[in-house]
PDB file of N, CA and C in Angstrom:
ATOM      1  N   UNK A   1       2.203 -18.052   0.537  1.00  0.00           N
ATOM      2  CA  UNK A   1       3.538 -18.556   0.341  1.00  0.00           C
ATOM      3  C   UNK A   1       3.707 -19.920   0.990  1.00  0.00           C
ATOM      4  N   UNK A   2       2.667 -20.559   1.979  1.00  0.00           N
ATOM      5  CA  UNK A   2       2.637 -21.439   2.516  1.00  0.00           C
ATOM      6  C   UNK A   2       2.707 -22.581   1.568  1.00  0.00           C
ATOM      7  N   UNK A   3       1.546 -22.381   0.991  1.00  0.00           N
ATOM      8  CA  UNK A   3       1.221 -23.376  -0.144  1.00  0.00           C
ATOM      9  C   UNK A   3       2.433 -23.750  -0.739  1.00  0.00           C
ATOM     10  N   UNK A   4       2.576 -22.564  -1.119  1.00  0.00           N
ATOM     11  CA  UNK A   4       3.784 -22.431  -2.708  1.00  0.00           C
ATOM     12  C   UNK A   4       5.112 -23.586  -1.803  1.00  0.00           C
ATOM     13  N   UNK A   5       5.339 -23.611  -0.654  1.00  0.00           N
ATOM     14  CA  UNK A   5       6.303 -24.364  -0.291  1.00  0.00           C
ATOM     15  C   UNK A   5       6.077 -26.217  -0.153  1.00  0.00           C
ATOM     16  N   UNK A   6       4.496 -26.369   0.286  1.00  0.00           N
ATOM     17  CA  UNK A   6       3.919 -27.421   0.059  1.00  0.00           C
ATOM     18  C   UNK A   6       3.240 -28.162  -1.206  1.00  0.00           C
ATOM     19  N   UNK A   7       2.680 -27.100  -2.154  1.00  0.00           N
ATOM     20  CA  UNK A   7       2.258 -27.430  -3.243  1.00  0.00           C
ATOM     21  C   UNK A   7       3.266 -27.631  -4.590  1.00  0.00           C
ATOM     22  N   UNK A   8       3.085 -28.462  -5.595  1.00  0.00           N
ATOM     23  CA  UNK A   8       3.503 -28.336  -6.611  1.00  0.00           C
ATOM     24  C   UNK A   8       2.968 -26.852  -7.708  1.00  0.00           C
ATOM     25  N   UNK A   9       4.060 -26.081  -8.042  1.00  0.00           N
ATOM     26  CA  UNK A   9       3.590 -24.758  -8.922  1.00  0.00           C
ATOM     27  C   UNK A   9       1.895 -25.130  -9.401  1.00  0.00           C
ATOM     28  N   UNK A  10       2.381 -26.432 -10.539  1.00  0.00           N
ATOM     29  CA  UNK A  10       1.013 -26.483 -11.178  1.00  0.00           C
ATOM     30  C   UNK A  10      -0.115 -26.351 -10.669  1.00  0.00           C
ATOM     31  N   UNK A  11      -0.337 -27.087  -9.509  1.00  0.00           N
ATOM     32  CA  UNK A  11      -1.198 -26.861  -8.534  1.00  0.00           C
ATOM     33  C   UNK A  11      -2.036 -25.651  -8.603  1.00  0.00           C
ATOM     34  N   UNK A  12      -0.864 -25.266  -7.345  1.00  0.00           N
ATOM     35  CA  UNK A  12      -1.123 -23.536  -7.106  1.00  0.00           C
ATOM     36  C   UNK A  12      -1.732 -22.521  -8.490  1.00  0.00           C
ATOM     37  N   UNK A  13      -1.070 -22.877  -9.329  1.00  0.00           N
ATOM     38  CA  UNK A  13      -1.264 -21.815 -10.333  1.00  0.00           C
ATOM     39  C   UNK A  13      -2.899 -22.266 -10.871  1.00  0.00           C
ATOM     40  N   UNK A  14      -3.960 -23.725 -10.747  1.00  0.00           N
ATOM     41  CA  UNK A  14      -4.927 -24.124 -10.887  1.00  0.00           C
ATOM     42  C   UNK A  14      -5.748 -23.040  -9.966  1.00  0.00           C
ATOM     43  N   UNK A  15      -5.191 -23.380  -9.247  1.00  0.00           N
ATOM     44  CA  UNK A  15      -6.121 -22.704  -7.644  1.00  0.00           C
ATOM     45  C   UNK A  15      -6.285 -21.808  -7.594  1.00  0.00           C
ATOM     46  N   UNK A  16      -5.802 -20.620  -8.177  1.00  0.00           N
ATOM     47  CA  UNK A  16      -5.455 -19.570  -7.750  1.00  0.00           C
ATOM     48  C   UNK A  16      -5.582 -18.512  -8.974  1.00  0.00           C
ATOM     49  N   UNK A  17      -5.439 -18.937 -10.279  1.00  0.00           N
ATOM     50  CA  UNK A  17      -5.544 -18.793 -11.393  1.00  0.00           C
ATOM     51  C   UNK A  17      -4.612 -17.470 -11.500  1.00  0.00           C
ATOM     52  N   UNK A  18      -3.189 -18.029 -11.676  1.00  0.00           N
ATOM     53  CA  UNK A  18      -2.626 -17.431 -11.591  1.00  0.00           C
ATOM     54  C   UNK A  18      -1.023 -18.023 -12.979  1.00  0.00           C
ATOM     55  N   UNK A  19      -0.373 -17.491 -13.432  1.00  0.00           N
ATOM     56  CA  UNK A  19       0.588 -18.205 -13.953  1.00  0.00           C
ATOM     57  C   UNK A  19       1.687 -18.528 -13.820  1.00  0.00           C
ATOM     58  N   UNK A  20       1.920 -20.139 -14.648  1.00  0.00           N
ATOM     59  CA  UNK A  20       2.555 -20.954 -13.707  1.00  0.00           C
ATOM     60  C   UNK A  20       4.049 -20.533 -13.428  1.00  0.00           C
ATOM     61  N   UNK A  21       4.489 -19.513 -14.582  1.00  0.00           N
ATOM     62  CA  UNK A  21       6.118 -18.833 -14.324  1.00  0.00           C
ATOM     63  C   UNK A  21       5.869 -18.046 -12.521  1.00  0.00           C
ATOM     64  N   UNK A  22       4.787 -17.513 -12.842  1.00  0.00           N
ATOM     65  CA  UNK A  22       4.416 -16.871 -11.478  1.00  0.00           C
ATOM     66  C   UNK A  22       5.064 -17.948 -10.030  1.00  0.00           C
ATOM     67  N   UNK A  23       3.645 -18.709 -10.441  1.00  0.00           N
ATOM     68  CA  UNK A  23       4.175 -20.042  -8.846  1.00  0.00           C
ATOM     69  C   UNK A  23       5.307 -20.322  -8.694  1.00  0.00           C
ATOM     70  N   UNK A  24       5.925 -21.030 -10.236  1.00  0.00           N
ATOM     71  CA  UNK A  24       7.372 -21.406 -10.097  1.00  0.00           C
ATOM     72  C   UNK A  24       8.031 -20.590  -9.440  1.00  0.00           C
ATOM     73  N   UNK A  25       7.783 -19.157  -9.369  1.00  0.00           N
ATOM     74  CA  UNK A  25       8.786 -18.031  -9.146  1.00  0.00           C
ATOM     75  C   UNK A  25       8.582 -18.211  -7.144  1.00  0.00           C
ATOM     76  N   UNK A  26       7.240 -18.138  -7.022  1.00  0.00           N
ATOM     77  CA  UNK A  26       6.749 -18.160  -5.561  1.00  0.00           C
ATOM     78  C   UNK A  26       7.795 -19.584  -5.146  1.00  0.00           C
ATOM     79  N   UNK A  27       7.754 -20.643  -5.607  1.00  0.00           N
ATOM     80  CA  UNK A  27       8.060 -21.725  -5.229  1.00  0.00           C
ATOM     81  C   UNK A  27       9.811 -21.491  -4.920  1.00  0.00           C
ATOM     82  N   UNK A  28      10.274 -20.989  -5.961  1.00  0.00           N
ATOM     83  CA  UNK A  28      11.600 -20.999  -5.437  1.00  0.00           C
ATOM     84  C   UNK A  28      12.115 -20.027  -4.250  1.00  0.00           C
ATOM     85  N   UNK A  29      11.077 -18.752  -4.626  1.00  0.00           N
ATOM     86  CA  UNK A  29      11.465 -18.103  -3.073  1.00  0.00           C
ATOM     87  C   UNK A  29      11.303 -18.421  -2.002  1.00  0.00           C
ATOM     88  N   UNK A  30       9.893 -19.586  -1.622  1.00  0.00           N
ATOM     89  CA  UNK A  30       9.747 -20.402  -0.363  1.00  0.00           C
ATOM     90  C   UNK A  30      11.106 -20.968  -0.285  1.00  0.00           C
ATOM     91  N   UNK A  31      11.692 -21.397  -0.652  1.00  0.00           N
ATOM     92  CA  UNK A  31      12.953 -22.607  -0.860  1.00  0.00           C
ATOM     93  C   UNK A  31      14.569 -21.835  -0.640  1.00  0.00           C
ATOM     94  N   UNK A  32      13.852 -20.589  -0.791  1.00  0.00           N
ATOM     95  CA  UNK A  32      15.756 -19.762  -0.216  1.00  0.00           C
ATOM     96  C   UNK A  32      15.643 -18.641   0.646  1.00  0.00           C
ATOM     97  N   UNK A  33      16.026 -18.029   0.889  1.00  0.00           N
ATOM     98  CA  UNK A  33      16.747 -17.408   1.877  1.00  0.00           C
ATOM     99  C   UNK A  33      16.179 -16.103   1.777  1.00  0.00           C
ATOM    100  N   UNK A  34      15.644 -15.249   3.116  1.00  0.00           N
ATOM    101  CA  UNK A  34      15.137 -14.385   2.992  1.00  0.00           C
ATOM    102  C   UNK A  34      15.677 -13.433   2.596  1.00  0.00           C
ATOM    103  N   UNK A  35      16.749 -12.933   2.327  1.00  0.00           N
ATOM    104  CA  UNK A  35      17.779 -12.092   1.717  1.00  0.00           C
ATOM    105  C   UNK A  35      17.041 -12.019  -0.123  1.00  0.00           C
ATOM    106  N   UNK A  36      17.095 -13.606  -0.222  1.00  0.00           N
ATOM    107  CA  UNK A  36      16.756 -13.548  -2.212  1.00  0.00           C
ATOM    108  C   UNK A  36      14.985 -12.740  -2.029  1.00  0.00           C
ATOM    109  N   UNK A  37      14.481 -13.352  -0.847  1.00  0.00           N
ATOM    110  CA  UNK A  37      12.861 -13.143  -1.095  1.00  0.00           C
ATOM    111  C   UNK A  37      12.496 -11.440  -1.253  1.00  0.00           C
ATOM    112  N   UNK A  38      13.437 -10.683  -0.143  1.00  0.00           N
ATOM    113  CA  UNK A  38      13.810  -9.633   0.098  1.00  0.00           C
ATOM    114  C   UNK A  38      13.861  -8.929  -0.994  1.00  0.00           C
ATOM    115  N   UNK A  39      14.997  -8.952  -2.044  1.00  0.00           N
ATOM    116  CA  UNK A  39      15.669  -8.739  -3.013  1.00  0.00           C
ATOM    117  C   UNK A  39      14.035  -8.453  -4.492  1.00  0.00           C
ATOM    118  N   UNK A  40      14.152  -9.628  -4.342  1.00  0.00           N
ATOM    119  CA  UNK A  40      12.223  -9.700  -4.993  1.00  0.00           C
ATOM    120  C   UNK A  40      11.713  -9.115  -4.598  1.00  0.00           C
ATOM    121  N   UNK A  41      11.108  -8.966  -3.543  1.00  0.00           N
ATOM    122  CA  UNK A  41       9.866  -8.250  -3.197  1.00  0.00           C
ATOM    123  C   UNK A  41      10.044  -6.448  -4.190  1.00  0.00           C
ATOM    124  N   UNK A  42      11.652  -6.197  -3.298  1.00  0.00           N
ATOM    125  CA  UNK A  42      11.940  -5.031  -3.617  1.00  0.00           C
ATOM    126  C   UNK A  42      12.139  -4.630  -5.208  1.00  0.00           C
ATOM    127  N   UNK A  43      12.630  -5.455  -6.124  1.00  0.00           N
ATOM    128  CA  UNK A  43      12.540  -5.262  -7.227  1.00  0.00           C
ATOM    129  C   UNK A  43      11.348  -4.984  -8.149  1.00  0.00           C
ATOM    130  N   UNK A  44      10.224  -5.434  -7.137  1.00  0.00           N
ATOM    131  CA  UNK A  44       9.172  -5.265  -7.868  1.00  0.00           C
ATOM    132  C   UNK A  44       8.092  -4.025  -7.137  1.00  0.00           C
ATOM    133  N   UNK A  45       8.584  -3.372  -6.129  1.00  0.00           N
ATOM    134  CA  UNK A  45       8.186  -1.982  -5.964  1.00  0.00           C
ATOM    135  C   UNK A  45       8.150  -1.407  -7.068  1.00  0.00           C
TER     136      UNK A  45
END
């Protein structure tokens, strides 16, 4: 999640081989509030 706050999605999603809706998604949770990250995590139990 480090990355995802320093890197551009595209990046990450090169590196990692992963997709880029994915990163984007990582990227915005670096960027708010642990409450939203929270919320995510749990939705996807």
């Amino acid at each position: 999640m480090g990355m995802a706050e320093d890197l551009p999605p595209v990046i990450i999603s090169d590196l990692f081989g992963v997709h880029r809706n994915t990163t984007q998604t990582w990227s915005v949770l670096t960027q708010s509030s642990w409450a939203d990250y929270l919320a995510a995590l749990r939705d996807t139990e």
